[in-house]
N, C-alpha and C. Protein backbone atom coordinates (compact mmCIF):
# COMPACT_ATOMS: atom_id res chain seq x y z
N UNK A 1 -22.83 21.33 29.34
CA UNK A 1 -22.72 20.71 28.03
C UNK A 1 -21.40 19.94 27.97
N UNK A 2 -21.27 18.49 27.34
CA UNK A 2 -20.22 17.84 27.52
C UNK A 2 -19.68 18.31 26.31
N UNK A 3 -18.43 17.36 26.84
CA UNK A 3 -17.06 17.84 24.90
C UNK A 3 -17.97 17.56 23.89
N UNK A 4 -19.02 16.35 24.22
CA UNK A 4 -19.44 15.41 22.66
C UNK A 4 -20.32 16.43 22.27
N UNK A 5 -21.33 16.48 23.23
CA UNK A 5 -22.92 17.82 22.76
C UNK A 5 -21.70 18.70 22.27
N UNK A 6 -20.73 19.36 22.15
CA UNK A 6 -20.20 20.55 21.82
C UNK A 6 -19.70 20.36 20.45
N UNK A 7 -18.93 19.04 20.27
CA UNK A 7 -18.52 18.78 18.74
C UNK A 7 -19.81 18.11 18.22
N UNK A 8 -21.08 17.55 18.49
CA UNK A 8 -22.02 17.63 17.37
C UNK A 8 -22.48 18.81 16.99
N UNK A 9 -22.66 19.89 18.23
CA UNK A 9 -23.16 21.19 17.87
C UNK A 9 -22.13 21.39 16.78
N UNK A 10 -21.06 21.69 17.03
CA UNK A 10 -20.14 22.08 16.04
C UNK A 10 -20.07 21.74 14.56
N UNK A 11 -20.29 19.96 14.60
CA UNK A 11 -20.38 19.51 12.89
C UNK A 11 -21.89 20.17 12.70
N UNK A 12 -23.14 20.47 13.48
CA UNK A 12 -24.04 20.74 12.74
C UNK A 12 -24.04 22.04 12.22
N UNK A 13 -23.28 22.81 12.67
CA UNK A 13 -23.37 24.25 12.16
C UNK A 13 -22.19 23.97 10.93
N UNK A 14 -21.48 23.29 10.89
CA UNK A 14 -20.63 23.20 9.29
C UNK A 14 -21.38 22.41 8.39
N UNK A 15 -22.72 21.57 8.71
CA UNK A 15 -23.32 20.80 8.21
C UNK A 15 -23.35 21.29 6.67
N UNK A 16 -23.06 20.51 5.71
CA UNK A 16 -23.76 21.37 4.49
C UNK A 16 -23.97 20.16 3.21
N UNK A 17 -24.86 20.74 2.19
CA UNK A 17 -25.62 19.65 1.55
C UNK A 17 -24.81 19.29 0.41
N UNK A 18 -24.05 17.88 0.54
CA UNK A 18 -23.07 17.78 -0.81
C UNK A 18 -23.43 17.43 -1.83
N UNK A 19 -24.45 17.70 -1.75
CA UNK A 19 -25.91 17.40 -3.33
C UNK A 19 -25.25 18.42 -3.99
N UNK A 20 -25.31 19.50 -3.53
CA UNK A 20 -24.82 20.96 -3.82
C UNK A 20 -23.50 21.00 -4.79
N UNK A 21 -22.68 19.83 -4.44
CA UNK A 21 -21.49 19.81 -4.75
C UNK A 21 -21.08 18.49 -6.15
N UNK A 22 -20.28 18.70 -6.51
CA UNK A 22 -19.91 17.83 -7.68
C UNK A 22 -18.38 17.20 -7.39
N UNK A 23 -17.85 16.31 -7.27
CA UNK A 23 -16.77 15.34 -7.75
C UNK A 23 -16.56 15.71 -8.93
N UNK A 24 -15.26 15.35 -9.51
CA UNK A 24 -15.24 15.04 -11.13
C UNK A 24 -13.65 15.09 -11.12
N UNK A 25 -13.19 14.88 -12.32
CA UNK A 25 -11.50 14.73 -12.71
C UNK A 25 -11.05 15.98 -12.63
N UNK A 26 -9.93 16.30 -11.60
CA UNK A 26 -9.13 17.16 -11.80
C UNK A 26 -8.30 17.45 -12.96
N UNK A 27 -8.53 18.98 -13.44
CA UNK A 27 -8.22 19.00 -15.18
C UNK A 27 -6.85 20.19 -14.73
N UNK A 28 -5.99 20.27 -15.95
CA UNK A 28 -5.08 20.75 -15.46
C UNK A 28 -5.29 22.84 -15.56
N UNK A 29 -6.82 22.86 -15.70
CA UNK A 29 -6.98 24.54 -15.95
C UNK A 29 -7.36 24.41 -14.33
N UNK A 30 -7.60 23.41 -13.74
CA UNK A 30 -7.94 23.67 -12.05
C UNK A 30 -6.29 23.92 -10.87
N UNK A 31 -5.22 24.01 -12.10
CA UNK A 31 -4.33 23.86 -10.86
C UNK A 31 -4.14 25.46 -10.21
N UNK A 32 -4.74 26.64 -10.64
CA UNK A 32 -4.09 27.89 -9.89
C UNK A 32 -5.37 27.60 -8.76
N UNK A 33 -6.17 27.39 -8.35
CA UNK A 33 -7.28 26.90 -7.02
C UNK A 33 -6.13 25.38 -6.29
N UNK A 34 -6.26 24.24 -7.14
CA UNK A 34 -5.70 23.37 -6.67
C UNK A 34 -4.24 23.60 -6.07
N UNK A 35 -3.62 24.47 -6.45
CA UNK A 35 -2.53 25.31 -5.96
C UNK A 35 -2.73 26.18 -4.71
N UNK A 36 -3.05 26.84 -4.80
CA UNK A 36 -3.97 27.61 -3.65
C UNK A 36 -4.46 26.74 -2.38
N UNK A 37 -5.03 25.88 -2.89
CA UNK A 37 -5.36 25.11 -1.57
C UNK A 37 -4.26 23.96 -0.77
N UNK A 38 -3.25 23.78 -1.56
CA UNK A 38 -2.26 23.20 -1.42
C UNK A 38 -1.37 23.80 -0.35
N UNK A 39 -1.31 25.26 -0.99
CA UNK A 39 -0.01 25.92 0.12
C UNK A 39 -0.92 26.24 1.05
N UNK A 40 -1.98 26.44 1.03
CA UNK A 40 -3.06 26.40 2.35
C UNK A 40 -3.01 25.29 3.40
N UNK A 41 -2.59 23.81 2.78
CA UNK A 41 -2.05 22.69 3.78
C UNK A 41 -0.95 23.17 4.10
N UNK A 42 0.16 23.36 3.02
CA UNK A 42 1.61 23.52 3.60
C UNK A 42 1.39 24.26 4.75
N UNK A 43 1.13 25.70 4.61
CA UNK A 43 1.40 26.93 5.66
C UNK A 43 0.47 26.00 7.15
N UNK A 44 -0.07 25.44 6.95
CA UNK A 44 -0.18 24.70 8.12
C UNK A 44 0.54 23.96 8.89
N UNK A 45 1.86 23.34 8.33
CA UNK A 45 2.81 22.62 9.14
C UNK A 45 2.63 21.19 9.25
N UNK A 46 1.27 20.69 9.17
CA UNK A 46 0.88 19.35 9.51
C UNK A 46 0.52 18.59 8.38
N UNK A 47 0.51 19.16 7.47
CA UNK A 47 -0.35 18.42 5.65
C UNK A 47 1.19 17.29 5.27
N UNK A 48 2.02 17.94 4.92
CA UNK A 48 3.17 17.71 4.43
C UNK A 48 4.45 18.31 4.51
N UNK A 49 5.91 17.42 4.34
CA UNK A 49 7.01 18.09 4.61
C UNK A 49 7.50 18.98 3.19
N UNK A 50 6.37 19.22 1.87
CA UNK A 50 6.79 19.96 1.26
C UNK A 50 6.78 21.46 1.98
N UNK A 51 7.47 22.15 1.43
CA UNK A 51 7.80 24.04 1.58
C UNK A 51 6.53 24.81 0.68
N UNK A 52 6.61 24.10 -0.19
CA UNK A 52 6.08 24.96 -1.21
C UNK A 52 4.98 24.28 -2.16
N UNK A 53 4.04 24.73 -2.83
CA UNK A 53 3.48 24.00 -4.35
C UNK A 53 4.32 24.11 -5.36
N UNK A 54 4.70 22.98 -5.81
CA UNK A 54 5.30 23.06 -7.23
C UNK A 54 4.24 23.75 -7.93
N UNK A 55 5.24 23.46 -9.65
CA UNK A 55 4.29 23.57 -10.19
C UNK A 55 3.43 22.94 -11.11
N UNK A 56 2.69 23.36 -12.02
CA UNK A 56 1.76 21.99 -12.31
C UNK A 56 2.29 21.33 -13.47
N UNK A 57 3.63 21.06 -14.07
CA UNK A 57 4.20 20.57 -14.61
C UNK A 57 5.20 19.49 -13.48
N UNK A 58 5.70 20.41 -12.27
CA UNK A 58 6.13 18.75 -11.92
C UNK A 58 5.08 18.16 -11.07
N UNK A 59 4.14 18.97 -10.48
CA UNK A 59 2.99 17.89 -9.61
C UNK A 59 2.41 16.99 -11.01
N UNK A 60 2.01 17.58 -11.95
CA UNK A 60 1.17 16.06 -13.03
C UNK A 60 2.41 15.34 -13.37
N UNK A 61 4.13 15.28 -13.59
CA UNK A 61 4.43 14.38 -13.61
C UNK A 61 4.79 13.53 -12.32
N UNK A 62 4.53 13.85 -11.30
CA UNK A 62 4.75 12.94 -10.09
C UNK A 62 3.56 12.46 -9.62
N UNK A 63 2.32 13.01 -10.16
CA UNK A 63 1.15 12.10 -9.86
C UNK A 63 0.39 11.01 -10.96
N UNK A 64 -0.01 10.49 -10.30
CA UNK A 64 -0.84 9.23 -11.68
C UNK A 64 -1.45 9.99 -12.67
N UNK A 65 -1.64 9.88 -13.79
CA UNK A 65 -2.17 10.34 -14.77
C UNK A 65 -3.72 9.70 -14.50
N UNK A 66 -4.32 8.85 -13.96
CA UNK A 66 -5.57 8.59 -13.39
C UNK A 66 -6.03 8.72 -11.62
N UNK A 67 -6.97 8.48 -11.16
CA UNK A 67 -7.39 9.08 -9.68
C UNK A 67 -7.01 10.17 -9.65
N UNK A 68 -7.18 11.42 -10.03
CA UNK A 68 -7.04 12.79 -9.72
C UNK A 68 -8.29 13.40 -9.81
N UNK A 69 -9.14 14.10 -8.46
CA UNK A 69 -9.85 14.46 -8.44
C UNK A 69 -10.30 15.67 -8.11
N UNK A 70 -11.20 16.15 -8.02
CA UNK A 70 -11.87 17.68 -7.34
C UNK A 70 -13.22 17.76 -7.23
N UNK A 71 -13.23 18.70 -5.90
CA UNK A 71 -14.60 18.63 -5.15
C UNK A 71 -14.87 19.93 -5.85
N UNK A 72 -15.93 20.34 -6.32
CA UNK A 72 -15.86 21.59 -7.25
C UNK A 72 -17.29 22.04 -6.70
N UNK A 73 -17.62 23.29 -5.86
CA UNK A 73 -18.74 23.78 -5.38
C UNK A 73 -19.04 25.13 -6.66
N UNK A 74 -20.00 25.05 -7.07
CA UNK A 74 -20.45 26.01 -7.83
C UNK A 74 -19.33 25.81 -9.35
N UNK A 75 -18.49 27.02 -9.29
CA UNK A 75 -17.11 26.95 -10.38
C UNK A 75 -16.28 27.00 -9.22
N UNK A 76 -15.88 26.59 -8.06
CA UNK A 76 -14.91 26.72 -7.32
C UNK A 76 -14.25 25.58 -6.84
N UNK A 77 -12.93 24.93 -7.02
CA UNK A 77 -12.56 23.65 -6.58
C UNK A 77 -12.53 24.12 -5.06
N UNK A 78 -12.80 23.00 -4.01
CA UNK A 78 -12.81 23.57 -2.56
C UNK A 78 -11.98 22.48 -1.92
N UNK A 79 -11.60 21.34 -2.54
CA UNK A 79 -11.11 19.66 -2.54
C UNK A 79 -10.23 18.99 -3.42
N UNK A 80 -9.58 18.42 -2.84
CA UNK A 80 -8.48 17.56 -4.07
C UNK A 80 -8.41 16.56 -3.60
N UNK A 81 -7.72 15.70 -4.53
CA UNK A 81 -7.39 14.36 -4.14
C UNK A 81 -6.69 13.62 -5.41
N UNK A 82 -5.30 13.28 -5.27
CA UNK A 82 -4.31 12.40 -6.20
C UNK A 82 -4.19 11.41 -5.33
N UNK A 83 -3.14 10.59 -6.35
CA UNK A 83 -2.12 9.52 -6.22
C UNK A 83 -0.84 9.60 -6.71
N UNK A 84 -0.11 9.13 -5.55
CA UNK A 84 1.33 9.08 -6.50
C UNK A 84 1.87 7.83 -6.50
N UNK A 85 2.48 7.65 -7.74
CA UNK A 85 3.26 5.99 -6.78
C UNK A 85 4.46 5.79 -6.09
N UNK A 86 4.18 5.06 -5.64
CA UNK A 86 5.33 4.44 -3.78
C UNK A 86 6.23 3.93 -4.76
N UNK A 87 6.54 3.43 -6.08
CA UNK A 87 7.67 3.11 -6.37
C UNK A 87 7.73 2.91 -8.54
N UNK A 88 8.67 2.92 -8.73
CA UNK A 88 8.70 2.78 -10.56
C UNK A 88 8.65 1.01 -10.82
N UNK A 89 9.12 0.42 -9.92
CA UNK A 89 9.61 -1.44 -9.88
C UNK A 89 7.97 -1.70 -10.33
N UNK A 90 7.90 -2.63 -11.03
CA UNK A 90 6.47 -2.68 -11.62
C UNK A 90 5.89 -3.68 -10.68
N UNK A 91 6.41 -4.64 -9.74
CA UNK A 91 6.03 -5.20 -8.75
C UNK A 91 5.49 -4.04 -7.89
N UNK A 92 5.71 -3.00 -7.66
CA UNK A 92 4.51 -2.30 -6.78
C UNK A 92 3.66 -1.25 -7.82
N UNK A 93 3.12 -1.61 -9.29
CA UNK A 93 2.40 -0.86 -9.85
C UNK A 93 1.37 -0.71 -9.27
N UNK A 94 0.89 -1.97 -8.47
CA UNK A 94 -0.10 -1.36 -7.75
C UNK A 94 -0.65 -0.57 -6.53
N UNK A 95 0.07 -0.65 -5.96
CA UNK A 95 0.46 0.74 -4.67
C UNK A 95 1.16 2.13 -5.25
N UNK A 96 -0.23 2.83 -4.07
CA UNK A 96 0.04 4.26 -4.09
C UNK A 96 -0.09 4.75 -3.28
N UNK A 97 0.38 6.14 -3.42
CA UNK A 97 0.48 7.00 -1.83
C UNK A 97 -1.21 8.31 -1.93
N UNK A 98 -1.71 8.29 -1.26
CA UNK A 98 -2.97 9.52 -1.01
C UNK A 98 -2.55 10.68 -0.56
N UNK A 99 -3.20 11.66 -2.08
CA UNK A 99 -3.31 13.04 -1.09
C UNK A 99 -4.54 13.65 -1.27
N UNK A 100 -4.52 13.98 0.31
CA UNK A 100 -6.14 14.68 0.02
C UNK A 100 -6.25 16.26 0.66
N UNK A 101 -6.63 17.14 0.18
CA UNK A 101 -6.56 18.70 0.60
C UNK A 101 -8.03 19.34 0.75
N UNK A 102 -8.56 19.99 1.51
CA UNK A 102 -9.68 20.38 1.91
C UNK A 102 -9.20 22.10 2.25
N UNK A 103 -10.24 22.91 1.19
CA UNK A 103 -9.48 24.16 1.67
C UNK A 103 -10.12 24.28 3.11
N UNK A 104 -9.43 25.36 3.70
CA UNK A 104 -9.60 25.45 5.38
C UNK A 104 -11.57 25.87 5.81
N UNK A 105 -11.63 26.90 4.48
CA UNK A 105 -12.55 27.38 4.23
C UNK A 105 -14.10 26.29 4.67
N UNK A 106 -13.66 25.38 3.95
CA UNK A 106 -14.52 24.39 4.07
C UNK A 106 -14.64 23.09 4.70
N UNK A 107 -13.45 23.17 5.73
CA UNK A 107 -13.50 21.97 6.77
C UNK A 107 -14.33 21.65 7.59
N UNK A 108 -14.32 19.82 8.35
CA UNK A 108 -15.38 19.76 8.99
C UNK A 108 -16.92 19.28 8.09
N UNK A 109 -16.87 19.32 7.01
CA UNK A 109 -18.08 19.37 6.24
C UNK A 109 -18.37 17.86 5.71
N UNK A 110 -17.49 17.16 5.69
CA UNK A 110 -17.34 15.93 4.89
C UNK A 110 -16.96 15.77 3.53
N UNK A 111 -15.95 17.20 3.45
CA UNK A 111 -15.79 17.12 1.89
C UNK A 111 -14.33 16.23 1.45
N UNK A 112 -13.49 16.24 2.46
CA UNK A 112 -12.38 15.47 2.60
C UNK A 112 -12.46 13.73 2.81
N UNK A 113 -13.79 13.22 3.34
CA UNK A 113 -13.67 11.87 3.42
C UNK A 113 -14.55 11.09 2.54
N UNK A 114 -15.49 12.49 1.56
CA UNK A 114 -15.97 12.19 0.72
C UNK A 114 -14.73 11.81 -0.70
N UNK A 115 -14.15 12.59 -0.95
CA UNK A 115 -12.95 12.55 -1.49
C UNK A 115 -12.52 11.31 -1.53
N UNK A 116 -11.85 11.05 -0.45
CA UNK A 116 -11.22 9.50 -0.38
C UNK A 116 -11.87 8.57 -0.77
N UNK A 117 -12.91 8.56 -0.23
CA UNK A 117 -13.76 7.42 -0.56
C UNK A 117 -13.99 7.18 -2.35
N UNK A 118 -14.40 8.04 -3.12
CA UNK A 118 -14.08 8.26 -4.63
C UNK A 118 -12.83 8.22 -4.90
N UNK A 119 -11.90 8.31 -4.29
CA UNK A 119 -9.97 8.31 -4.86
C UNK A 119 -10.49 6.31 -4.58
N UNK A 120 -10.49 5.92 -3.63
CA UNK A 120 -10.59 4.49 -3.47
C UNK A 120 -11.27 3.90 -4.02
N UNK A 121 -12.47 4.36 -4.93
CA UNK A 121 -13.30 3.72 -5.80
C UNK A 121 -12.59 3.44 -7.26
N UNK A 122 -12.23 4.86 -7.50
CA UNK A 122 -11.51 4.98 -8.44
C UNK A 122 -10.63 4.55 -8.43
N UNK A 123 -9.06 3.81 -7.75
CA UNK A 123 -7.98 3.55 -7.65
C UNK A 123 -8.13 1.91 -7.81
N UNK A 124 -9.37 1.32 -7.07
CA UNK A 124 -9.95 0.00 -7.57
C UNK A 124 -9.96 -0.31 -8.63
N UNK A 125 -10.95 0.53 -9.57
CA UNK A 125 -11.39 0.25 -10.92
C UNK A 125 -9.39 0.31 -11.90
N UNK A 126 -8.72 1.06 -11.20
CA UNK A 126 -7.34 1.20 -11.91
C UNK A 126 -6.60 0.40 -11.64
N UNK A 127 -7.39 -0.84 -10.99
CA UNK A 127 -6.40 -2.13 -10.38
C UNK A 127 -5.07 -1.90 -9.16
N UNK A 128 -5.61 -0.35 -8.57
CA UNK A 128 -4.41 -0.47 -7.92
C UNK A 128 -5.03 -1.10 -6.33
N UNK A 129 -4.33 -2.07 -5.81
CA UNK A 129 -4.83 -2.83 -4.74
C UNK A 129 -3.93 -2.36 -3.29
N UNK A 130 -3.27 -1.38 -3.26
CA UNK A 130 -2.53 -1.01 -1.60
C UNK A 130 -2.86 0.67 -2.06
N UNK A 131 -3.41 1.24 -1.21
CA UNK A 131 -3.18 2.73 -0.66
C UNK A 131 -2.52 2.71 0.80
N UNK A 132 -1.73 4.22 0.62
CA UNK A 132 -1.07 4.00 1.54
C UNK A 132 -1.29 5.68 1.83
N UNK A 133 -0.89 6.22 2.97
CA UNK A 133 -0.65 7.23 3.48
C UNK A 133 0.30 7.76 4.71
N UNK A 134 0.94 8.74 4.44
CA UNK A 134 1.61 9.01 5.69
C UNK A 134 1.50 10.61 6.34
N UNK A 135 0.74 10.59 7.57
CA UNK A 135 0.41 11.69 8.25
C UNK A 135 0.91 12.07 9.21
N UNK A 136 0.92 13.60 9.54
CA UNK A 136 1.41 14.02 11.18
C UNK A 136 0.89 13.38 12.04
N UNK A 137 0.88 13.13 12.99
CA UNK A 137 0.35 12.49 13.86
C UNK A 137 -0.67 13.91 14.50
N UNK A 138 0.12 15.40 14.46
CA UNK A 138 -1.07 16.15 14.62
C UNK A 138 -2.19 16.52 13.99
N UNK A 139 -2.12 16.16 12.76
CA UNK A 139 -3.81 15.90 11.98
C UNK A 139 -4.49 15.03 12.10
N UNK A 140 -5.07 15.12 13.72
CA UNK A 140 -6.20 14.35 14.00
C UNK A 140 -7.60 14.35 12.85
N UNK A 141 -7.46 15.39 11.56
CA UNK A 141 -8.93 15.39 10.97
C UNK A 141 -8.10 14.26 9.69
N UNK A 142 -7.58 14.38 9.40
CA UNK A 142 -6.72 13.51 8.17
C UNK A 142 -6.75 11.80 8.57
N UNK A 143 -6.11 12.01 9.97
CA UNK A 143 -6.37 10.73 10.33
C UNK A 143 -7.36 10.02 10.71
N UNK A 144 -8.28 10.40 11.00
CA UNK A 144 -10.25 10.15 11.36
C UNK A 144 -10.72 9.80 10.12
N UNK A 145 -10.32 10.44 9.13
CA UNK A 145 -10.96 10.10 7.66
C UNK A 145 -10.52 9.22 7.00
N UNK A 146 -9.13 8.82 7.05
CA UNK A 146 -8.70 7.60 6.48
C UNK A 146 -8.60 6.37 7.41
N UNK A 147 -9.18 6.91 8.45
CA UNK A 147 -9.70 5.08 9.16
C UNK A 147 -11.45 5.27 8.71
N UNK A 148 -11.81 6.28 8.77
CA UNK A 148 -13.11 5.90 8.41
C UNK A 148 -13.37 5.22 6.99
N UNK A 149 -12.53 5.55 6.20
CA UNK A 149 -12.36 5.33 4.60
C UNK A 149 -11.86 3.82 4.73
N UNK A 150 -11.36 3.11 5.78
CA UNK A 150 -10.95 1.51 5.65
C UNK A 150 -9.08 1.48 6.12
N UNK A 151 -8.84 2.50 6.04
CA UNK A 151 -7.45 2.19 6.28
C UNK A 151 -6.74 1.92 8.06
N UNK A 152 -5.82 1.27 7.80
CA UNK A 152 -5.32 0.88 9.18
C UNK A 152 -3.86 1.80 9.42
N UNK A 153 -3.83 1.43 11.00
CA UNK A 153 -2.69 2.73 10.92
C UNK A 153 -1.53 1.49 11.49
N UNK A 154 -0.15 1.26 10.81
CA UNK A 154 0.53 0.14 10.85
C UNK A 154 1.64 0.56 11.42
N UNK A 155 1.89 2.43 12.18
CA UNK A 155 2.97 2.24 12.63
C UNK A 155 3.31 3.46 12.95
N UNK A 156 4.36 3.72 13.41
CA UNK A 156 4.82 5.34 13.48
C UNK A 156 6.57 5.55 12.58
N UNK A 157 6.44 5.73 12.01
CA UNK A 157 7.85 6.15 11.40
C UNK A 157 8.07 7.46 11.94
N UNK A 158 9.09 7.60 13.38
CA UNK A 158 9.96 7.95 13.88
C UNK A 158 11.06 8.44 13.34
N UNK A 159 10.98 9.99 13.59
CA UNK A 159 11.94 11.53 13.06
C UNK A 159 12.11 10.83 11.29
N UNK A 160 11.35 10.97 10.91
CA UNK A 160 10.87 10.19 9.34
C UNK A 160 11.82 11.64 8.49
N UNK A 161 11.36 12.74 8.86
CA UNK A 161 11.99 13.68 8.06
C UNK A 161 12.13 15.29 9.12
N UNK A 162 12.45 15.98 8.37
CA UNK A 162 13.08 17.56 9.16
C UNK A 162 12.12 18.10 8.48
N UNK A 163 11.48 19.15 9.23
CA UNK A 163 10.98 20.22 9.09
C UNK A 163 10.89 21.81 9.34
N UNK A 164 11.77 22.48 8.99
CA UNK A 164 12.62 23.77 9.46
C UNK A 164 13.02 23.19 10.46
N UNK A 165 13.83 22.29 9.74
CA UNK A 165 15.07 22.16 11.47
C UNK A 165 14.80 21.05 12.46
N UNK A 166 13.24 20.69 12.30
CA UNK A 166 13.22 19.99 13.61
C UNK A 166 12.37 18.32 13.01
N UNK A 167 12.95 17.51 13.50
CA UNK A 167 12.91 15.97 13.43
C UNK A 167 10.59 16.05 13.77
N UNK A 168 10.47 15.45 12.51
CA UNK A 168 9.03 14.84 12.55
C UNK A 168 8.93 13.68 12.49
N UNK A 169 7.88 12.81 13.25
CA UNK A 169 7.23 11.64 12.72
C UNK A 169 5.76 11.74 11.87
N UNK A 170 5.19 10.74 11.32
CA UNK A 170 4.66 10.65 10.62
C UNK A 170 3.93 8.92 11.03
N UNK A 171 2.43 9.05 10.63
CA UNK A 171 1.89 7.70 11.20
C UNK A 171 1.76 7.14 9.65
N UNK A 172 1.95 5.92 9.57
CA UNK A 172 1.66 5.33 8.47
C UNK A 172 0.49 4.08 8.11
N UNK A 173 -0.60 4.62 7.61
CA UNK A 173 -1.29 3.73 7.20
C UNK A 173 -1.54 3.16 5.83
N UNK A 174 -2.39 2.02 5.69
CA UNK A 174 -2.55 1.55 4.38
C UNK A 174 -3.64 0.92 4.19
N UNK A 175 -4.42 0.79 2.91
CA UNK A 175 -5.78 0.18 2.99
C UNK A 175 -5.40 -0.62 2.08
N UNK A 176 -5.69 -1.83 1.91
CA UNK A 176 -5.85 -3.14 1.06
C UNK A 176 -6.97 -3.51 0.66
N UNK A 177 -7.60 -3.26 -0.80
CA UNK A 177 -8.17 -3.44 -1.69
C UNK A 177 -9.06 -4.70 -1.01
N UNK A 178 -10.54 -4.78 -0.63
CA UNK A 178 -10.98 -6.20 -0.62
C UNK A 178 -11.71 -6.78 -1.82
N UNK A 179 -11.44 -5.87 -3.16
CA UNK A 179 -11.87 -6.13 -4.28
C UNK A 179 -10.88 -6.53 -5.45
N UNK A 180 -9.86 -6.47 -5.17
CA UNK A 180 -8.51 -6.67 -6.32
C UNK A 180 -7.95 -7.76 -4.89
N UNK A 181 -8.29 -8.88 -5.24
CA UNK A 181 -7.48 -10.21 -4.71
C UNK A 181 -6.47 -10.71 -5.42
C-alpha cells in the first residue's frame, strides 16, 4: 500500500457528514468551548506564539466585532474562526489577519477549511479585501487549507518571534479579494 492509498484510507475513516453540522456567529456564551479549543492549539506549539487564552473580554476586543464564527455539532462548538485587524490606520481597514481552530477531536474532517471558506465569504460581504495569515511552517494541515481556500504563501518571515526561548519562523500568506476591486 502506497503513502497516498494510506492517507485516503485515513481521510475516509474521519470522513463525516457536515450536513450534520451547523456554521453560525460565534456568540459570546460560546467562549468557555471556544476557549477550550484554543489552548488545545496553544498546548500544541504550532497554532500560535500565544501562552495562553485570554479572556473573552480581551479576545472580543482584539477581534472584529463581525466574521466571528463557529462550527457547532449538535450543542457543541468543535470550530472557530475570527478576524483581527493587521492595523488601526484606516488605509488598511480592509485587511485582516485569520484565525482558525479545529478541536483535535475533530481533525482531518473538513471542518477547518470549511470554516475559512465562510470567514472569506463573510469578510467579502464586510468589504474587507486582503486576508492574511501567518503560520508555523510545521502545520502542514493549516497550511493545505488556506491554499486550498485561495491564499498564496508570499514568504517566510524568519526567527519572526521566540517561543520558550527559541527563535520561530512563520510562513506568511494572503488572499486578495477577487470580488472587492
Amino acid at each position: 500500500m502506497s503513502i497516498f492509498q494510506i492517507t485516503l484510507l485515513k481521510r475516509e475513516t474521519n470522513a463525516v457528514n457536515l450536513k450534520d453540522m451547523e456554521i453560525r456567529k460565534l456568540l459570546a456564551e460560546d467562549w468557555d468551548q471556544v476557549k477550550l479549543i484554543y489552548q488545545k492549539g496553544i498546548d500544541t506549539g504550532n497554532a500560535t506564539f500565544q501562552t495562553s487564552a485570554p479572556s473573552w473580554e480581551d479576545w472580543d476586543q482584539s477581534h472584529l466585532a463581525s466574521c466571528r464564527i463557529a462550527m457547532q455539532e449538535d450543542s457543541k462548538v468543535i470550530g472557530w474562526a475570527a478576524l483581527t485587524p493587521v492595523s488601526s490606520r484606516c488605509v488598511y481597514a480592509g485587511v485582516a489577519e485569520v484565525s482558525v481552530y479545529v478541536d483535535p477531536a475533530h481533525s482531518g474532517k473538513g471542518i477547518g477549511l470549511n470554516l475559512l471558506n465562510e470567514l472569506v465569504r463573510q469578510s467579502e460581504a464586510e468589504g474587507i479585501w486582503t486576508l492574511q495569515a501567518g503560520i508555523f511552517p510545521e502545520n502542514a494541515a493549516s497550511l493545505s487549507i488556506h491554499e486550498k481556500a485561495g491564499f498564496k504563501i508570499l514568504g517566510t518571515r524568519e526567527k519572526i518571534g521566540k517561543q520558550n526561548g527559541i527563535w520561530r519562523d512563520t510562513i506568511l500568506l494572503e488572499r486578495r479579494s477577487a470580488v472587492i476591486i
